[in-house]
Structures are given as structure tokens and as C-alpha cells.
N, C-alpha and C. Protein backbone atom coordinates (compact mmCIF):
# COMPACT_ATOMS: atom_id res chain seq x y z
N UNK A 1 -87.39 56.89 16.37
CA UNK A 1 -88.32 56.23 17.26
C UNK A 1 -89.56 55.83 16.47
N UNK A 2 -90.18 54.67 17.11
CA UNK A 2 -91.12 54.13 16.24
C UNK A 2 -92.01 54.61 17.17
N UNK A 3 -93.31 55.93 16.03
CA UNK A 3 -94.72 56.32 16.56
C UNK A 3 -95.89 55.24 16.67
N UNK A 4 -95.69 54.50 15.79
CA UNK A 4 -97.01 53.55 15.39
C UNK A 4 -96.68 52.28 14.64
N UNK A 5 -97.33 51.14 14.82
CA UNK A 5 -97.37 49.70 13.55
C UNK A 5 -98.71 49.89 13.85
N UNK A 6 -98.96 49.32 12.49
CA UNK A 6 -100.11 49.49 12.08
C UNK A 6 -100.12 48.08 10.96
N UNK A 7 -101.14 47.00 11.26
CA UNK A 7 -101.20 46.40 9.93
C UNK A 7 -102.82 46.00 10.32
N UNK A 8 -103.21 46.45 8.57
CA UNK A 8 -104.60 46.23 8.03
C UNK A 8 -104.59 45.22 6.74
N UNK A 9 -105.70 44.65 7.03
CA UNK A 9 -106.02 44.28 5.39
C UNK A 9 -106.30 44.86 4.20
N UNK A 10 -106.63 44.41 2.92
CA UNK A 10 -106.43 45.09 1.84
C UNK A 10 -107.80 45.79 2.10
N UNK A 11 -108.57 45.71 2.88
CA UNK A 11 -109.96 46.92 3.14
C UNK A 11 -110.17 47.56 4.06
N UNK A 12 -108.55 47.42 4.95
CA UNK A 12 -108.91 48.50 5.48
C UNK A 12 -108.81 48.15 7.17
N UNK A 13 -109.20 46.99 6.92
CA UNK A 13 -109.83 46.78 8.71
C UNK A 13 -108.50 46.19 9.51
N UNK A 14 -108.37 47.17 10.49
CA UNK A 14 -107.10 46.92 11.29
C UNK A 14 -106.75 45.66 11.71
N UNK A 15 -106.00 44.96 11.70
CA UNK A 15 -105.17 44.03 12.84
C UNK A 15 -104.59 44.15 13.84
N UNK A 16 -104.31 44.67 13.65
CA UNK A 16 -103.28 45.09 15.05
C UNK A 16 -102.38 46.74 15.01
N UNK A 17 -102.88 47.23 15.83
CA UNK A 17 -102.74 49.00 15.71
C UNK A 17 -101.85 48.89 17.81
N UNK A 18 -100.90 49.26 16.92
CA UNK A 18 -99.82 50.13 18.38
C UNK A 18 -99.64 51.64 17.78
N UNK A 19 -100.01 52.43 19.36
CA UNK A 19 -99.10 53.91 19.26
C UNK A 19 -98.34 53.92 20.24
N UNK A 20 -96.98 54.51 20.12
CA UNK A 20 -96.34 54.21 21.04
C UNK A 20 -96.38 56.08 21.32
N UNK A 21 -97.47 56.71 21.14
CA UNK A 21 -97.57 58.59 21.63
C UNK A 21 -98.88 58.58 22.18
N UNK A 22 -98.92 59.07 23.08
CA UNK A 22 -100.37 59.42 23.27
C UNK A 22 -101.26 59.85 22.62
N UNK A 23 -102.26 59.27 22.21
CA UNK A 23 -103.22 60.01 20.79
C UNK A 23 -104.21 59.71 21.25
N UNK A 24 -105.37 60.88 21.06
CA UNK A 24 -106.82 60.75 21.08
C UNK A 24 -107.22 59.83 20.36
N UNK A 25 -108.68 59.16 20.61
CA UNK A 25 -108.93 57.68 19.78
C UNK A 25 -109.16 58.05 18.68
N UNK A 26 -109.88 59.64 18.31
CA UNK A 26 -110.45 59.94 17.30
C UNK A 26 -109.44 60.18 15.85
N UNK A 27 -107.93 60.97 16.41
CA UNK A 27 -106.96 60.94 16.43
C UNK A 27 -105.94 59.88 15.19
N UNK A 28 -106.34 58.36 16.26
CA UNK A 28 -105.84 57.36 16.05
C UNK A 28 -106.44 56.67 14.48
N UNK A 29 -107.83 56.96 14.50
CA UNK A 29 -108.49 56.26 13.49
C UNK A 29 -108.24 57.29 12.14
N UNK A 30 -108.49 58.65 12.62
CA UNK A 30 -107.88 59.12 11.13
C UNK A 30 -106.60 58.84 10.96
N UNK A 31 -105.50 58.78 11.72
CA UNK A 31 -103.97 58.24 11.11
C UNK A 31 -104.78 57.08 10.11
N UNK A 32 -105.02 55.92 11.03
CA UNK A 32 -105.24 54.21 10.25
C UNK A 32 -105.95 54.68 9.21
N UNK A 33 -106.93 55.69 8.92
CA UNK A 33 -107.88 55.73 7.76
C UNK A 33 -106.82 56.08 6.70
N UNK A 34 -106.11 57.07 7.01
CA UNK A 34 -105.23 57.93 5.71
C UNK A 34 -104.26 57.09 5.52
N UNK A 35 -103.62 56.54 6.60
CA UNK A 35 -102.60 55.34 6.51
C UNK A 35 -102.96 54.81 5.07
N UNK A 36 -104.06 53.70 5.76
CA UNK A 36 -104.58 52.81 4.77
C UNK A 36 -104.22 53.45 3.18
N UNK A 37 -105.35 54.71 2.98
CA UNK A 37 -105.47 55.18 1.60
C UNK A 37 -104.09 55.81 1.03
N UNK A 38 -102.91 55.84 1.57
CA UNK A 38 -102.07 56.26 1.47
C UNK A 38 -101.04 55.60 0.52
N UNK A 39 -100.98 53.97 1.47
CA UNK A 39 -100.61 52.54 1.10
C UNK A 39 -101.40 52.09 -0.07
N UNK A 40 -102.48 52.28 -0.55
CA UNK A 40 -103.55 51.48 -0.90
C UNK A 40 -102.79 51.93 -2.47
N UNK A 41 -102.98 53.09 -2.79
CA UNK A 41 -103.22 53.65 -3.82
C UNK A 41 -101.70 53.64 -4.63
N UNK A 42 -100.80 53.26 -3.93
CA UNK A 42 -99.14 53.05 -4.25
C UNK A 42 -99.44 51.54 -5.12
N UNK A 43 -98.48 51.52 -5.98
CA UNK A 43 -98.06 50.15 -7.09
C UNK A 43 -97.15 49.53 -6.30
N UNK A 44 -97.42 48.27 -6.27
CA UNK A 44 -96.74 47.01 -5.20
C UNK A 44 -94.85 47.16 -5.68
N UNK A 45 -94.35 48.00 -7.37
CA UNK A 45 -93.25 48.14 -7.52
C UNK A 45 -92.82 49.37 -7.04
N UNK A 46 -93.10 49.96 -6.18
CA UNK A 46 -93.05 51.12 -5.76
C UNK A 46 -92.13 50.94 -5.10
N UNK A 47 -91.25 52.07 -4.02
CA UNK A 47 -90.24 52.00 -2.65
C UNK A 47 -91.43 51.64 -1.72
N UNK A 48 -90.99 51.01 -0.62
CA UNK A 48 -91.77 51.11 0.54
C UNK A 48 -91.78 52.31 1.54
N UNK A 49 -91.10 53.49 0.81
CA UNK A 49 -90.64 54.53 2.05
C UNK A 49 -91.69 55.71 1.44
N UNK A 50 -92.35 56.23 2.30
CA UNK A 50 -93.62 57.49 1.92
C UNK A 50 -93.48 58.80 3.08
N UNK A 51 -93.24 59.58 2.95
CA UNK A 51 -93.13 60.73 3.86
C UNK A 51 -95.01 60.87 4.18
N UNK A 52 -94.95 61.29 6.05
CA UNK A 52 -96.06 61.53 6.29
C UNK A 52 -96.40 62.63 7.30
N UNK A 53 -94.94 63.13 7.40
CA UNK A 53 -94.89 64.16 8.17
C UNK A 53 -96.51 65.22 8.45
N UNK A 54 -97.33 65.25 7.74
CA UNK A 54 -98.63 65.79 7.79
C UNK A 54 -99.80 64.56 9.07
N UNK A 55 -99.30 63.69 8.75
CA UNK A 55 -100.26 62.72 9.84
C UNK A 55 -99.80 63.01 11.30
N UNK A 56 -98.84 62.83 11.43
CA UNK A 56 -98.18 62.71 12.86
C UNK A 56 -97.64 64.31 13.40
N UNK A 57 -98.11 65.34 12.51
CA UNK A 57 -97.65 66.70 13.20
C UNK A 57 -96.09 66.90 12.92
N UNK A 58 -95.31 65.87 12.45
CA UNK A 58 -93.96 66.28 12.27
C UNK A 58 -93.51 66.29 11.06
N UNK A 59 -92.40 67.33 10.63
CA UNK A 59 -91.77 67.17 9.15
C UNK A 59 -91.14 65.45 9.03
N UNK A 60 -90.88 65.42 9.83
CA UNK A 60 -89.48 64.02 9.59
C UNK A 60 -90.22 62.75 9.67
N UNK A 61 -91.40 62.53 9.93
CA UNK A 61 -91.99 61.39 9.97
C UNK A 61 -92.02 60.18 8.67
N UNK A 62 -91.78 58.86 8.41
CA UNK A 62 -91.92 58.35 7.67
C UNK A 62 -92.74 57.60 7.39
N UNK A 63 -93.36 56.76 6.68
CA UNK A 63 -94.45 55.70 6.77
C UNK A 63 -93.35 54.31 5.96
N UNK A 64 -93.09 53.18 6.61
CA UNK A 64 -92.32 52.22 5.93
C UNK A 64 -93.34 51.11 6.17
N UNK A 65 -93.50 50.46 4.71
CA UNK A 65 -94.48 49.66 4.72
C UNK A 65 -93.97 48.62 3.88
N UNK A 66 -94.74 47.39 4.29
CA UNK A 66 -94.81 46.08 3.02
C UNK A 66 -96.45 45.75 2.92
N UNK A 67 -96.13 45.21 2.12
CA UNK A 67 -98.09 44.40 1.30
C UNK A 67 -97.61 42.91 1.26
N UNK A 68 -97.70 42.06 2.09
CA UNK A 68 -98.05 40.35 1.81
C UNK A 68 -99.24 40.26 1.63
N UNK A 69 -99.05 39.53 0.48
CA UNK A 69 -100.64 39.09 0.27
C UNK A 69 -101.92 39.98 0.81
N UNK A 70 -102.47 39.58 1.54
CA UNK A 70 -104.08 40.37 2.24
C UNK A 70 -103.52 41.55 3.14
N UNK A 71 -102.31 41.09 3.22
CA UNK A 71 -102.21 42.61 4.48
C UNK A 71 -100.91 43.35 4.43
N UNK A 72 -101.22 44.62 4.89
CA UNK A 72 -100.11 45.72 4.53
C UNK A 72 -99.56 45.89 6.45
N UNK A 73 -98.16 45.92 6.54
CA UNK A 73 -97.71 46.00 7.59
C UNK A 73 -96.63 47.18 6.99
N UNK A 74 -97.10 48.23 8.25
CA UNK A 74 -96.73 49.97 8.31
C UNK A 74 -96.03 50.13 9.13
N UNK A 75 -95.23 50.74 9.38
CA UNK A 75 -94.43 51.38 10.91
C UNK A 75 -94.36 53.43 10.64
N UNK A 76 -95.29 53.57 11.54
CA UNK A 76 -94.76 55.10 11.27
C UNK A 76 -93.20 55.31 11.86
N UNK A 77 -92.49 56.19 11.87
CA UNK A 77 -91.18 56.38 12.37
C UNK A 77 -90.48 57.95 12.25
N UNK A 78 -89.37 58.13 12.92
CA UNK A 78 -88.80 59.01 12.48
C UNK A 78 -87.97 59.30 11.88
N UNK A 79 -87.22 60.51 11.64
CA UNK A 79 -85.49 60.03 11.28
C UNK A 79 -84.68 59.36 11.43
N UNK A 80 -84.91 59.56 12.82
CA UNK A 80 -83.90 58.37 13.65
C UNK A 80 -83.55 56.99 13.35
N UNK A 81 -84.58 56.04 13.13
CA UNK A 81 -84.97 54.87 12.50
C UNK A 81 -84.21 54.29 11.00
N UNK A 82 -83.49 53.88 11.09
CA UNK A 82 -83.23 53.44 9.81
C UNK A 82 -84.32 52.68 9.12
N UNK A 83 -84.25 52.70 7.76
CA UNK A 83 -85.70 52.32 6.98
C UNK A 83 -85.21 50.95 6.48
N UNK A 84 -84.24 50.52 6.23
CA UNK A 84 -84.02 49.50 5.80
C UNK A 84 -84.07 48.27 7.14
N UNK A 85 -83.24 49.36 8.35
CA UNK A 85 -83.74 47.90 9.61
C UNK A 85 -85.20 47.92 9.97
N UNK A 86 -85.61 48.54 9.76
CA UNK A 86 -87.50 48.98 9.41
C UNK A 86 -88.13 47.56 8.84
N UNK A 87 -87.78 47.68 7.54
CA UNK A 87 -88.07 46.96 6.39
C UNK A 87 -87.87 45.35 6.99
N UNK A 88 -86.51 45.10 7.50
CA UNK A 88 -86.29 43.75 8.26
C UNK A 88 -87.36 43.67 9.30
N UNK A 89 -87.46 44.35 10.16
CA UNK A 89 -87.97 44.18 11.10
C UNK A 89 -89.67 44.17 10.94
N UNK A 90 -90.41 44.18 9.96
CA UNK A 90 -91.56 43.67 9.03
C UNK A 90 -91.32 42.14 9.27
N UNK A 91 -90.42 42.18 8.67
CA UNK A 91 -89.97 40.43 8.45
C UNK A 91 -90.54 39.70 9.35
N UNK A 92 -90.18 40.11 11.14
CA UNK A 92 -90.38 39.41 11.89
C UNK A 92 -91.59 39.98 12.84
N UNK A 93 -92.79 40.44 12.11
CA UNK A 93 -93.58 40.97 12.97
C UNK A 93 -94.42 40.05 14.16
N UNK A 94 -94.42 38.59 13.95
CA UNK A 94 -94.49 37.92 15.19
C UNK A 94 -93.97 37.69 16.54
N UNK A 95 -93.34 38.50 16.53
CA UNK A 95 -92.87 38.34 17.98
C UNK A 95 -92.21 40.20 18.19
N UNK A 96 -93.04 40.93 17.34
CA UNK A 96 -93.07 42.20 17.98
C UNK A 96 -92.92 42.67 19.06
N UNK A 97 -93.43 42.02 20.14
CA UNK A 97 -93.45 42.33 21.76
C UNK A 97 -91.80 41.76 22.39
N UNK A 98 -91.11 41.26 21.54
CA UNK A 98 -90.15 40.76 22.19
C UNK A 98 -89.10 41.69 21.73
N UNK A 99 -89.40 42.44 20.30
CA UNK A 99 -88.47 43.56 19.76
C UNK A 99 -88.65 45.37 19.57
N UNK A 100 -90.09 45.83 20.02
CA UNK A 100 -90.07 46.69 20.33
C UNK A 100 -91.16 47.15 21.59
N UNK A 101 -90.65 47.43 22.36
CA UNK A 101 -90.83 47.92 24.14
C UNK A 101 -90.92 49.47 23.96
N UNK A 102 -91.93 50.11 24.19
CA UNK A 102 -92.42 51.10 24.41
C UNK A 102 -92.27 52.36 23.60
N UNK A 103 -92.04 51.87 21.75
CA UNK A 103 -92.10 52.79 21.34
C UNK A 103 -90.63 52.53 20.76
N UNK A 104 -89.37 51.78 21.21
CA UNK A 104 -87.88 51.73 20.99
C UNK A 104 -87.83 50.67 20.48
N UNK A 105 -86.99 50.08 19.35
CA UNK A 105 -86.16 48.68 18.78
C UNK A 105 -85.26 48.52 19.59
N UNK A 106 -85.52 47.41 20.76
CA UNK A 106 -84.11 46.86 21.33
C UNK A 106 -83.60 46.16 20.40
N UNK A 107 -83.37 45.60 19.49
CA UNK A 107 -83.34 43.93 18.58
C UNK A 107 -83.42 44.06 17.37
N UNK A 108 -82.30 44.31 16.27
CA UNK A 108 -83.10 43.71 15.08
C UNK A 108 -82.32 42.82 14.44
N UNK A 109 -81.32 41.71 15.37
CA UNK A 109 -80.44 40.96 14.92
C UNK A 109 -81.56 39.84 15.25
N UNK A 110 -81.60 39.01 13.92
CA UNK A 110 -82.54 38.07 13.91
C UNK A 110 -81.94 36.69 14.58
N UNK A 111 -80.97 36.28 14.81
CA UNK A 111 -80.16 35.57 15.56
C UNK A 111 -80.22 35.54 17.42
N UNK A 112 -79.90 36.97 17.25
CA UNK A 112 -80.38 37.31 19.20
C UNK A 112 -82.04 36.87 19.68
N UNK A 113 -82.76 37.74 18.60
CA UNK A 113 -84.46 37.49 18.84
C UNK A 113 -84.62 35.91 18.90
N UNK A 114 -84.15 35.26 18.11
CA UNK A 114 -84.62 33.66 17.91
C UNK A 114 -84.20 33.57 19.18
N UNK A 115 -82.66 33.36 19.58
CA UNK A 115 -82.08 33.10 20.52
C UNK A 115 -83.04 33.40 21.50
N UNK A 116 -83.46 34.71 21.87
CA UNK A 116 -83.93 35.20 23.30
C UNK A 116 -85.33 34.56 23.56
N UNK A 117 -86.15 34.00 22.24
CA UNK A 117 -87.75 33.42 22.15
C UNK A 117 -87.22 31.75 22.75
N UNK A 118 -86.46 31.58 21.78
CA UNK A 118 -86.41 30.08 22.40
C UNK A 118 -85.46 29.96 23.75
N UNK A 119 -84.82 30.68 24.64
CA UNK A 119 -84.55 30.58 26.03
C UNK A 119 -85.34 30.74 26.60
N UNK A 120 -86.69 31.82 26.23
CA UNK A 120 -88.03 32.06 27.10
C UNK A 120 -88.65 30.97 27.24
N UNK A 121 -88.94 30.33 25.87
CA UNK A 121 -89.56 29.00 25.80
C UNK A 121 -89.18 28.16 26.92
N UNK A 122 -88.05 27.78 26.76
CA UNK A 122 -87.38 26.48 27.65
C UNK A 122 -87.54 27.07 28.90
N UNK A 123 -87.50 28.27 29.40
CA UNK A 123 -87.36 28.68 31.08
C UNK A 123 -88.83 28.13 31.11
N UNK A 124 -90.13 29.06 30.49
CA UNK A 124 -91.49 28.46 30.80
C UNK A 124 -92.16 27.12 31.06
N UNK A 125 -91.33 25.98 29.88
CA UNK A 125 -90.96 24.34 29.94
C UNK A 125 -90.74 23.72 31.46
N UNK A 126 -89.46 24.40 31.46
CA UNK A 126 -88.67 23.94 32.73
C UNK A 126 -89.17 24.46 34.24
N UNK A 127 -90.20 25.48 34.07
CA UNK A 127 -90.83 25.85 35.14
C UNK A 127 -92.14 25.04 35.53
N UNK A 128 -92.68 24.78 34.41
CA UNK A 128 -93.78 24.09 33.83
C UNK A 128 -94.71 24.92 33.49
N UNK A 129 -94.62 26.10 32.82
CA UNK A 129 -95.88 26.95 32.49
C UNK A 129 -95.87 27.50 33.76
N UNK A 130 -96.56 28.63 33.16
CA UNK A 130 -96.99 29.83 33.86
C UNK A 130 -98.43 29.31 34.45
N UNK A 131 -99.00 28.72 33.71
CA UNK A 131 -100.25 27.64 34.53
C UNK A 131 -100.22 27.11 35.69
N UNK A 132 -99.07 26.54 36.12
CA UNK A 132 -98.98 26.12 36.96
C UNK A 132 -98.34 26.28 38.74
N UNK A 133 -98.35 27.84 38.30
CA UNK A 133 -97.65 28.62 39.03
C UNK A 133 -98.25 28.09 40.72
N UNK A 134 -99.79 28.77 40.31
CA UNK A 134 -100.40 28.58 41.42
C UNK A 134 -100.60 27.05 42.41
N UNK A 135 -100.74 26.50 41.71
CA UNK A 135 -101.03 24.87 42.35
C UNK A 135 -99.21 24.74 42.67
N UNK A 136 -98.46 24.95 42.35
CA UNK A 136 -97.57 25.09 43.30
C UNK A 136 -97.17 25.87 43.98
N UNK A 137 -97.52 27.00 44.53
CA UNK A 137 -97.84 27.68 45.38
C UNK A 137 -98.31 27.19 46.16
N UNK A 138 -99.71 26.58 45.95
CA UNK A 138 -100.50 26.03 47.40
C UNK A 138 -99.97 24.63 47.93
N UNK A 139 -99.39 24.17 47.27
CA UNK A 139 -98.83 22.65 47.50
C UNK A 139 -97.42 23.25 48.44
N UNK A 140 -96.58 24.32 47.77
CA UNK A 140 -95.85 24.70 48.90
C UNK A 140 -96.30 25.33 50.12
N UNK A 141 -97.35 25.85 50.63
CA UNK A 141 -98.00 26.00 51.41
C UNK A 141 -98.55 25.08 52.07
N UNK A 142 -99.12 23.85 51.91
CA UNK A 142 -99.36 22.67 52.25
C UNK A 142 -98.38 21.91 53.36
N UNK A 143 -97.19 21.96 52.67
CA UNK A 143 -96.42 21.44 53.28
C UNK A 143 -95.74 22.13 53.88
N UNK A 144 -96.11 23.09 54.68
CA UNK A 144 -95.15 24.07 55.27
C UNK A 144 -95.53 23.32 57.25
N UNK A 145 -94.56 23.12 57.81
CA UNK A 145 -94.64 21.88 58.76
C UNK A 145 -94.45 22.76 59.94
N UNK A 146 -95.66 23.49 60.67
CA UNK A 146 -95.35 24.35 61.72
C UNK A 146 -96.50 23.83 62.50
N UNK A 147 -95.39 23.49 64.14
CA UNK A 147 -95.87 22.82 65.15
C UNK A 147 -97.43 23.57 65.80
N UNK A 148 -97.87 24.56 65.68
CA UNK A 148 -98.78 25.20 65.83
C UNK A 148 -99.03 26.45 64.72
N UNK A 149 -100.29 26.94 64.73
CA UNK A 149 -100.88 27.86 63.86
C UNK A 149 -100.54 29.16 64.27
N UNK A 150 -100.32 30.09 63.96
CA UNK A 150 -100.03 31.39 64.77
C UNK A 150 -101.21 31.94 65.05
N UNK A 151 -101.65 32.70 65.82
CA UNK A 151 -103.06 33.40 65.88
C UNK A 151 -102.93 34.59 66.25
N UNK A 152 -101.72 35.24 66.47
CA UNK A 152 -101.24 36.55 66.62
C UNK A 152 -100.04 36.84 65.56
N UNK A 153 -100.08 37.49 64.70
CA UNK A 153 -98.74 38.11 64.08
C UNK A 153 -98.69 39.63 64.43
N UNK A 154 -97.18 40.10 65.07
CA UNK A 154 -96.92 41.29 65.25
C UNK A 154 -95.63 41.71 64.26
N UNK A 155 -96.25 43.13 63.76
CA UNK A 155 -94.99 43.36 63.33
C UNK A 155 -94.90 44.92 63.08
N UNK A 156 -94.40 45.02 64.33
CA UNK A 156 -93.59 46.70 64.39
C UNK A 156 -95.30 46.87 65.26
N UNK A 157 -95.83 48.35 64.75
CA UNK A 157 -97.09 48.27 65.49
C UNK A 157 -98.42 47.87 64.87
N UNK A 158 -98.20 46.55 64.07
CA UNK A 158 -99.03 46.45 63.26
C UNK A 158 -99.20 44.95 64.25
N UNK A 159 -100.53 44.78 64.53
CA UNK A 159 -101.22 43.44 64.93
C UNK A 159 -102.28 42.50 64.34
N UNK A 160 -102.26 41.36 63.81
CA UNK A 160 -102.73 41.01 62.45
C UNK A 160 -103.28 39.63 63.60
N UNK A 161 -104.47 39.45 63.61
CA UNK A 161 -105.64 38.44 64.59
C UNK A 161 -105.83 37.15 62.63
N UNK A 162 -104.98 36.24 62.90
CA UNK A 162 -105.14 34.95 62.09
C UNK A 162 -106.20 34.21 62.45
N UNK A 163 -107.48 34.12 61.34
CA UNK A 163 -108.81 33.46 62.19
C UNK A 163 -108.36 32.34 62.14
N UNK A 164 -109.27 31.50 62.62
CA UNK A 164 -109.16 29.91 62.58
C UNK A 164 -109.75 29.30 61.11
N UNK A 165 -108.13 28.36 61.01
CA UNK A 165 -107.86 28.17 59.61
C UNK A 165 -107.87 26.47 59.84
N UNK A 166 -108.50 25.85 60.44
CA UNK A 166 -108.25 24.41 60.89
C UNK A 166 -109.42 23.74 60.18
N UNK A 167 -110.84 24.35 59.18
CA UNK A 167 -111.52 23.94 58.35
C UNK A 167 -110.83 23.93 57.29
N UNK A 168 -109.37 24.50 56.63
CA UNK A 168 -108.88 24.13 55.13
C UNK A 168 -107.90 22.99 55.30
N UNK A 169 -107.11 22.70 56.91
CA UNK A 169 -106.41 21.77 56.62
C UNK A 169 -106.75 20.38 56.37
């Protein structure tokens, strides 16, 4: 299971920090601090795999990391985790939210993910944006063609007094 991503720049200053455990904030910033100096101080020919079992309270914990250019992208993890689908899954850290949900890798077939981003795409297209949700909403409301206004709704013992709505039409 994935505890944490974590990617900072080469000084340090976070980008984008997920825990997927409950951690105190204070907690959180010494992980990212030691993180950092952890990564920092490793030769770019190094493995990307670092035991950190001391950060996260557990023996089995790993730290799997890459360095592009200005920034180092981390995944804490456990055993469980394979390090090499780890390592891929760096690859595609843009669309993170679409491949790991609460802490779990649904996804690390890069084929499915494309697949599943660009069907999202086209549903949002074909809906017309999420923008536009509302103005059609009220336009379907608009045209809703009822011979009178109700001014009483009952339902069960609930009685609901509809004020007068004849200033919006």
C-alpha cells in the first residue's frame, strides 16, 4: 500500500504532498524534511529503492524515488507494492488521481489509464462541461409546462406552503 507521494524540488519545497495515513501535520513535515535529505544526498547512479522503515514507524517501508530535472518524485510504500510498478507509475504522475484512490493502485497499465482519461474527456465534451451543468438545469426548469403553480405540497405528514413564485417567471 502506498503511505505517501511526495514530490519536491531540488530545495526542498514541496509540490505536491499526499498521505494516504492519518498523520499529525507536525508529523507530516518531518517525513518531507528527512524525505528530502534522504533523496538529496544519494548519486543520480544510484537504485531508486531506499529503506525507511524508521520514518513511517514500520520495518517494511520503502522510499521509491526518481530525480527529473528540478524535482524528485517519492512514493513511500510497503512490501506489498512492487517497486518496479512503483517506478512506472512515476512515469505517469499526471493523472495520479485517476490511478491511485485512497492510498491503493487501481491502474498501472498505461493503456487502460489513457483509455479511461480520454473516455472521461469525451463524456465531459459530450455533456458540455461540467460548467454547464447548471444553466441547464434552470432552462429545464423553465420549461417545465404546468397548468397551475402548486401552493401546497404534501407528502406523508410533511406540508411544504410554496410562496409566490410569479415574480421569477
Amino acid at each position: 500500500m502506498i503511505s505517501a507521494i511526495l514530490v519536491f524540488n531540488n530545495h526542498g519545497k514541496p509540490r505536491l504532498v499526499r498521505f494516504y495515513q492519518r498523520l499529525a501535520e507536525e508529523v507530516q513535515q518531518q517525513i518531507i524534511r528527512e524525505t528530502f535529505h534522504l533523496v538529496l544526498k544519494r548519486d543520480d547512479h544510484i537504485c531508486n529503492f531506499l529503506e525507511c522503515g524508521s520514518l513511517f514507524g514500520g520495518s517494511d517501508y520503502k522510499l521509491i524515488y526518481r530525480h527529473y530535472a528540478t524535482l524528485y518524485f517519492v512514493f513511500c510504500v510497503d512490501s506489498s507494492e512492487s517497486e518496479l510498478g512503483i517506478l512506472d507509475l512515476i512515469q505517469v504522475h499526471y493523472i495520479l488521481q485517476e490511478v491511485v484512490i485512497g492510498g491503493m493502485v487501481l491502474e498501472t497499465n498505461m493503456n487502460e489509464i489513457v483509455a479511461q482519461a480520454e473516455a472521461q474527456s469525451k463524456l465531459e465534451k459530450a455533456e458540455g462541461g461540467l460548467s454547464a451543468a447548471p444553466s441547464r438545469a434552470v432552462s429545464a426548469v423553465k420549461n417545465i409546462n404546468l397548468p397551475e403553480i402548486p401552493r401546497n405540497i404534501n407528502i406523508g405528514d410533511i406540508n411544504i406552503k410554496v410562496p409566490n413564485l410569479s415574480q421569477f417567471v
